[in-house]
N, C-alpha and C. Protein backbone atom coordinates (compact mmCIF):
# COMPACT_ATOMS: atom_id res chain seq x y z
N UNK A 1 -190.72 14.44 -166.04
CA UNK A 1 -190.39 14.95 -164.72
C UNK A 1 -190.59 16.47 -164.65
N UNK A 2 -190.31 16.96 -165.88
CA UNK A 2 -190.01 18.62 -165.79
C UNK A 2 -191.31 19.08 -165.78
N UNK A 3 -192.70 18.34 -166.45
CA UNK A 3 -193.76 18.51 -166.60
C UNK A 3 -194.30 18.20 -164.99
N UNK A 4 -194.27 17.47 -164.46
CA UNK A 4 -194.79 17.37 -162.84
C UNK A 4 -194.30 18.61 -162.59
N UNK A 5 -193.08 18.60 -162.38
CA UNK A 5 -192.86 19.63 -161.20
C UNK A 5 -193.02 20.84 -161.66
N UNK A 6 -193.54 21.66 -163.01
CA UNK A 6 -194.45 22.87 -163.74
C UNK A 6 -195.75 22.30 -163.17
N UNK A 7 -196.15 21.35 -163.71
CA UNK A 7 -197.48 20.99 -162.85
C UNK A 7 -198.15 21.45 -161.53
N UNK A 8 -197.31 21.35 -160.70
CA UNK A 8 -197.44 21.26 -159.24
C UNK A 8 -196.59 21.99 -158.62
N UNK A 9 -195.87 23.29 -159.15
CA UNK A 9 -195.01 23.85 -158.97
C UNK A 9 -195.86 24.97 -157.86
N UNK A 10 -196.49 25.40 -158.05
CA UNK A 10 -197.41 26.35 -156.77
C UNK A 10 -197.49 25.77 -155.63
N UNK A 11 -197.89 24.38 -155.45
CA UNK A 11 -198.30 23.60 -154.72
C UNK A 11 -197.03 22.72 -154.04
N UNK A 12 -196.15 22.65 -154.40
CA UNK A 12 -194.64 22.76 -153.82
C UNK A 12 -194.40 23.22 -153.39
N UNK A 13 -194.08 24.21 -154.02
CA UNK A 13 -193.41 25.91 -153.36
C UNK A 13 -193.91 25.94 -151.79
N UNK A 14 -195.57 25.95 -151.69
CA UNK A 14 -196.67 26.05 -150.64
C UNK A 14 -196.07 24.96 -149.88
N UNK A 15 -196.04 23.96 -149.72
CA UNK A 15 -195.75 22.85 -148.87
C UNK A 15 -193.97 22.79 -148.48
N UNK A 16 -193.38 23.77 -149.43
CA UNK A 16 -192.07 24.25 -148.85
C UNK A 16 -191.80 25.08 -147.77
N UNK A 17 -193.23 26.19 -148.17
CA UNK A 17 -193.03 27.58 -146.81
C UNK A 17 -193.96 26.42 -145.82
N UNK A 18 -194.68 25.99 -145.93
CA UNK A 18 -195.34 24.93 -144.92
C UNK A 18 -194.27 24.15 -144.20
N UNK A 19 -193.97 23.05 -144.62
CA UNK A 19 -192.70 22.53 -143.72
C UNK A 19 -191.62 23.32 -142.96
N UNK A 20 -191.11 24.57 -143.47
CA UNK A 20 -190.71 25.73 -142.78
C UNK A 20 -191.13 26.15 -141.63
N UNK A 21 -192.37 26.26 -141.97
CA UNK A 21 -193.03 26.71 -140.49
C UNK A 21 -193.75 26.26 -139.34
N UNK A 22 -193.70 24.93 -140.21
CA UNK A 22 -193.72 24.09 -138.98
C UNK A 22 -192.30 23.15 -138.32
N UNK A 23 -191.34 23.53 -138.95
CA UNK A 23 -190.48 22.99 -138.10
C UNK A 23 -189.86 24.07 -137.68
N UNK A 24 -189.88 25.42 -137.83
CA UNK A 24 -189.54 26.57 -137.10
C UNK A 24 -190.46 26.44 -135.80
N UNK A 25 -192.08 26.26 -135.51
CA UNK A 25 -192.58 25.86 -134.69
C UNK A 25 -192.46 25.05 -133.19
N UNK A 26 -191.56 24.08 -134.18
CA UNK A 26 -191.67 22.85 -133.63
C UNK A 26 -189.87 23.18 -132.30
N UNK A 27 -189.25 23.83 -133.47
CA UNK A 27 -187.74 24.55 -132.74
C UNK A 27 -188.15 25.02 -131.57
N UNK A 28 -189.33 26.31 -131.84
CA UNK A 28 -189.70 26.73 -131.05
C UNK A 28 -190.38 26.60 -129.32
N UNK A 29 -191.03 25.16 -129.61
CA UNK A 29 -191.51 24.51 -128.85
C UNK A 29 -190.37 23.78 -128.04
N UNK A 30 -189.67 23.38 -128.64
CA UNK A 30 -187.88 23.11 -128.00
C UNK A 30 -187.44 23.75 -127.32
N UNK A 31 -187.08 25.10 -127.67
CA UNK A 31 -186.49 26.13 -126.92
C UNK A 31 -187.42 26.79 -126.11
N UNK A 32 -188.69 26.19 -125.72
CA UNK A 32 -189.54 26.96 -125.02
C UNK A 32 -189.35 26.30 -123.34
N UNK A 33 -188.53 25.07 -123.68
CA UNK A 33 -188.31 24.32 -122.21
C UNK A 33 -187.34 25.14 -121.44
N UNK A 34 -186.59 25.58 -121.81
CA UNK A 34 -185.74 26.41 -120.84
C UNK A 34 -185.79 27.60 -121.08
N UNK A 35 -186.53 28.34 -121.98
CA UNK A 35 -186.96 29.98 -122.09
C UNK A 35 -187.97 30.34 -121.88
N UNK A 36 -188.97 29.45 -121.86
CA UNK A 36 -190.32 30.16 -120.87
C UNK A 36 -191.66 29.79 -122.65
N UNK A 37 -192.81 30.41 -121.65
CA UNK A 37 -194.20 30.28 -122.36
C UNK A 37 -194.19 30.48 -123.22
N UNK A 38 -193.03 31.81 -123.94
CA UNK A 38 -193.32 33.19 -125.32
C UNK A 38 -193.45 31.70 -126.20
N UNK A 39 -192.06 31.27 -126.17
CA UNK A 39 -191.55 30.46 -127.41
C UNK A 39 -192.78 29.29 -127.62
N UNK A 40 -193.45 28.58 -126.66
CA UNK A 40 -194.17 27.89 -126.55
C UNK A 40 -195.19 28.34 -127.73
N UNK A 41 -196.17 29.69 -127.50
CA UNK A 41 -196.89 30.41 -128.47
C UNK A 41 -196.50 30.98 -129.34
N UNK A 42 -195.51 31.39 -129.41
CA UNK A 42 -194.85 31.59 -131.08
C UNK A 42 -194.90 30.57 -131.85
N UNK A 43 -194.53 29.22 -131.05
CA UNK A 43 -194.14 28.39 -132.07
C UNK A 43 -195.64 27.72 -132.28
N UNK A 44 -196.47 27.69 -131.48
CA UNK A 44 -198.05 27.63 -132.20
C UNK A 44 -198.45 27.97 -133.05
N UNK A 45 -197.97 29.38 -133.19
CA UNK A 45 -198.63 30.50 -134.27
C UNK A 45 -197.62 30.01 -136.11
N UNK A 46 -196.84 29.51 -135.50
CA UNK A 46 -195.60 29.06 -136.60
C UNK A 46 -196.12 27.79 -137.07
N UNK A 47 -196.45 26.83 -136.09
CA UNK A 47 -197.17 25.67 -136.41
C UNK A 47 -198.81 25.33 -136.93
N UNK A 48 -199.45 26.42 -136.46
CA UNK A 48 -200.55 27.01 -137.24
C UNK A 48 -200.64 27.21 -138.67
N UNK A 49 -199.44 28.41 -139.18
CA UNK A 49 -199.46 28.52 -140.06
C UNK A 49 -199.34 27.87 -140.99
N UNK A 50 -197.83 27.05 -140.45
CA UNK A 50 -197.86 26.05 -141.41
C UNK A 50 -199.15 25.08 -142.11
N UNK A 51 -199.71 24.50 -141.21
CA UNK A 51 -200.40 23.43 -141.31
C UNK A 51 -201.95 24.21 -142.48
N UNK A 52 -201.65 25.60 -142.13
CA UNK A 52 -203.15 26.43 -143.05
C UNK A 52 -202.31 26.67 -144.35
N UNK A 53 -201.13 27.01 -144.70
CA UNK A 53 -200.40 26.75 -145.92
C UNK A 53 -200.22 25.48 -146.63
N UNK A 54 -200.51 24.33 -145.68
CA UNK A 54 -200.65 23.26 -146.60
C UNK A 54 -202.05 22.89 -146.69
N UNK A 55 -202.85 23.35 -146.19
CA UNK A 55 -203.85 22.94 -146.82
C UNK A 55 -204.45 23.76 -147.83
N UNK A 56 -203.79 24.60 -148.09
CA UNK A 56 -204.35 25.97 -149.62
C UNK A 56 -203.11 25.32 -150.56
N UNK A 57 -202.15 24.39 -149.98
CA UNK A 57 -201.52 23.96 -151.34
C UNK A 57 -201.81 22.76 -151.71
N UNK A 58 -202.75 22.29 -151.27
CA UNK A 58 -203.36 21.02 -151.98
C UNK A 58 -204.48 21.37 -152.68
N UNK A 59 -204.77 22.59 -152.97
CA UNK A 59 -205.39 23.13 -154.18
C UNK A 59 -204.38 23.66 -155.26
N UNK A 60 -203.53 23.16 -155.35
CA UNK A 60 -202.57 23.75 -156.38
C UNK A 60 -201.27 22.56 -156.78
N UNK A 61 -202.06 21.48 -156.54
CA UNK A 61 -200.96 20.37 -156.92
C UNK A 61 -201.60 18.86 -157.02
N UNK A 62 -201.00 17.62 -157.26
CA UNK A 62 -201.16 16.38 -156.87
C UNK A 62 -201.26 15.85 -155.67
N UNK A 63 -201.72 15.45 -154.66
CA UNK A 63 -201.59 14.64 -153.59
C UNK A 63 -200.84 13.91 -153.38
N UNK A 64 -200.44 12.96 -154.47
CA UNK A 64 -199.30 11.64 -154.84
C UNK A 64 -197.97 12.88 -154.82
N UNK A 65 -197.97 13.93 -154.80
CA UNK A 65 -196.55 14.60 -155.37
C UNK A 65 -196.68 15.42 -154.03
N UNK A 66 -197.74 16.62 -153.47
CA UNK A 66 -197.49 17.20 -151.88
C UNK A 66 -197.62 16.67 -150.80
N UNK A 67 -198.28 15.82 -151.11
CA UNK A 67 -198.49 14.73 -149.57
C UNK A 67 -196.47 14.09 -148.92
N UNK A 68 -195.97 13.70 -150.10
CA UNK A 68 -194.34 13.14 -149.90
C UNK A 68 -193.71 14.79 -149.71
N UNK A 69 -193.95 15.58 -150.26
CA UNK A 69 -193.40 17.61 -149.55
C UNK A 69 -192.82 17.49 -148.39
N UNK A 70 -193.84 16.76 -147.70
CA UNK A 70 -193.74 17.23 -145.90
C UNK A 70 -192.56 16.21 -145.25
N UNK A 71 -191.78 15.47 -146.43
CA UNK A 71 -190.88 14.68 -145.54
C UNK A 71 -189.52 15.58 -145.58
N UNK A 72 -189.50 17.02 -146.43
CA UNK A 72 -188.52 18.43 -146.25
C UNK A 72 -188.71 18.17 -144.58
N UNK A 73 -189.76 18.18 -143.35
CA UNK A 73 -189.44 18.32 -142.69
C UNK A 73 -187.99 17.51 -141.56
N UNK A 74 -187.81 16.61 -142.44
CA UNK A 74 -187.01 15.96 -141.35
C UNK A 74 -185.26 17.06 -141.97
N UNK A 75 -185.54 17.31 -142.94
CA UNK A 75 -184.11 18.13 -143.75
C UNK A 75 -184.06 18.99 -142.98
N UNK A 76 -185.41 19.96 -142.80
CA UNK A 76 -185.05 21.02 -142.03
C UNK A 76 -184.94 20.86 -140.65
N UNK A 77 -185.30 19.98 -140.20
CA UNK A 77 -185.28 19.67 -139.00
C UNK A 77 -183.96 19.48 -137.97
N UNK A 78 -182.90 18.58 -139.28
CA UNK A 78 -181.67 18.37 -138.81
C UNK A 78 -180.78 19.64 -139.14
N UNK A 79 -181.35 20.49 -139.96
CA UNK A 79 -180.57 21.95 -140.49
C UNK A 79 -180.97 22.91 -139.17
N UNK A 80 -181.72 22.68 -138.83
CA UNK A 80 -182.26 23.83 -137.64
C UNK A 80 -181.41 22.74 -136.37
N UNK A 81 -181.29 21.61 -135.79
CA UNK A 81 -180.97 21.30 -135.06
C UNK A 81 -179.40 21.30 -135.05
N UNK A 82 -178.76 21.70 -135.94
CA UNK A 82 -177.17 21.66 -136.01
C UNK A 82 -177.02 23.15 -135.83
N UNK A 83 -178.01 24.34 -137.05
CA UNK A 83 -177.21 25.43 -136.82
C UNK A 83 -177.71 26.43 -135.66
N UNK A 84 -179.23 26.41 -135.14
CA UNK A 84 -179.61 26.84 -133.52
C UNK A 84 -179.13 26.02 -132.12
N UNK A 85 -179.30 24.64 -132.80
CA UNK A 85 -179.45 23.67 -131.51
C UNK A 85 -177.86 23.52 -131.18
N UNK A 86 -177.28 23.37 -132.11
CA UNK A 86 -175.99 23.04 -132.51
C UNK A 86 -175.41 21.29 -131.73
N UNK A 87 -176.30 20.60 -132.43
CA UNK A 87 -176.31 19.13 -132.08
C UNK A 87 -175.62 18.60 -133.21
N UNK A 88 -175.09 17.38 -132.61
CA UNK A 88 -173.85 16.77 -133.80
C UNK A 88 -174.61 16.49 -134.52
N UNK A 89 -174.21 16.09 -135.84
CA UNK A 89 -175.10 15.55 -136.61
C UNK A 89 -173.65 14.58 -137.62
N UNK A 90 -174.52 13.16 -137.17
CA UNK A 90 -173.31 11.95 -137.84
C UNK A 90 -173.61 11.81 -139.25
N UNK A 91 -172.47 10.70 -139.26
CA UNK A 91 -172.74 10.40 -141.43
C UNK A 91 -173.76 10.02 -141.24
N UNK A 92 -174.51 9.25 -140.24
CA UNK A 92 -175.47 8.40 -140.72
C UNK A 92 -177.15 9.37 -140.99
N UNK A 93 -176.92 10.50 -140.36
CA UNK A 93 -178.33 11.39 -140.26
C UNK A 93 -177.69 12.10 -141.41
N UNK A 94 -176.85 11.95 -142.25
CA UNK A 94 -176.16 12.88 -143.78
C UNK A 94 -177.01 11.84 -144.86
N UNK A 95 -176.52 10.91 -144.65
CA UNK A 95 -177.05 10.03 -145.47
C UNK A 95 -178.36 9.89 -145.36
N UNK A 96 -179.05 9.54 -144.43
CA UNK A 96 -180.56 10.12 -144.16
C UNK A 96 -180.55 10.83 -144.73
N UNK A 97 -180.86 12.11 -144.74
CA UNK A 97 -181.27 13.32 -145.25
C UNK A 97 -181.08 13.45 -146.99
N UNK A 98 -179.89 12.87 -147.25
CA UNK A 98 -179.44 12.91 -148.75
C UNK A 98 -180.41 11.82 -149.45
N UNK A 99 -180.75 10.97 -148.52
CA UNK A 99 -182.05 10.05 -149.10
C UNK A 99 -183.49 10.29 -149.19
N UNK A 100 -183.62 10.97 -148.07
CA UNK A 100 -185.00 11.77 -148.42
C UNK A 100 -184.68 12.50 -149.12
N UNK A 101 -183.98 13.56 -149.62
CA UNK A 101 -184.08 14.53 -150.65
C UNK A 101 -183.83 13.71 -151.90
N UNK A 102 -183.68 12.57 -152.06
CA UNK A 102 -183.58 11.94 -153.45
C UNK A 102 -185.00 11.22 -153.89
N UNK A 103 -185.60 11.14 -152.25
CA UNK A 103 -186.78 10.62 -152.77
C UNK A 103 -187.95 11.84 -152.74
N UNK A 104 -187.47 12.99 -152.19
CA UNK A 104 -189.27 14.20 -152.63
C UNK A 104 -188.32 14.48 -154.00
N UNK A 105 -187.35 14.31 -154.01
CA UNK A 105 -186.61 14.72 -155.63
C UNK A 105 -187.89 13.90 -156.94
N UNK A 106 -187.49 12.74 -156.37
CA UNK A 106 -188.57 11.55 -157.52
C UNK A 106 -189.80 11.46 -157.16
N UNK A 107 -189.83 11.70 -155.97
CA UNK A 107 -191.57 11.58 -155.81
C UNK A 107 -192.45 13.26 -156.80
N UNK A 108 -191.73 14.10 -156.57
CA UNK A 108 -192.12 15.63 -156.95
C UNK A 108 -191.90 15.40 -158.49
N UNK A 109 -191.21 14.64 -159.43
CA UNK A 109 -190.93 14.85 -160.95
C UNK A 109 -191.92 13.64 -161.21
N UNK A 110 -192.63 12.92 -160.57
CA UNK A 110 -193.25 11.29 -160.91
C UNK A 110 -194.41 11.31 -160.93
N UNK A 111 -195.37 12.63 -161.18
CA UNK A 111 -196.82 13.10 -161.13
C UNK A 111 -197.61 12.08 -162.26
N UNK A 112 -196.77 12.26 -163.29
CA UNK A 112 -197.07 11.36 -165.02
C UNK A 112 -196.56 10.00 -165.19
């Protein structure tokens, strides 16, 4: 496991600031319904980025190991929607979330 994730450790990292910025994007695009155009194009430029950070980190990893990366987005997704959005968030989207992070946990150490 410790060997995957040295393996593919660049290429993680990359698909970490990637999912970041595209669900900062994606916030953005949210809050652009009742604040106007800006947020709309910010969050392009956020969602842009992202998507050009993951594709320079699939030169620096497994496919079988960054391709499963991008399911961080639903983590951050519910982390940005509780502490900007400030939407409830039940046991049952806890438990979600604690399950995807158990599975990019095993999918990211399971390269070998």
């Amino acid at each position: 496991m410790l060997e995957s994730l040295k393996k593919n450790r660049k290429g993680i990292l990359l698909m970490l600031i990637s999912s970041i910025c595209v669900c900062i994007g994606q916030l953005l695009w949210k809050i652009s319904n009742t604040n106007g155009v800006v947020f709309l194009l910010i969050g392009f430029i956020f969602y842009g980025l992202g998507a050009l950070i993951m594709i320079v980190a699939y030169k620096f990893g497994s496919l079988s190991v960054l391709q499963p990366m991008l399911s961080l987005n639903y983590i951050f997704s519910v982390i940005l929607a509780k502490t900007v959005l400030n939407e409830n968030i039940t046991l049952m989207k806890v438990i979600g979330v604690i399950i995807v992070m158990i599975g990019v946990l095993l999918i990211g150490g399971g390269d070998d």
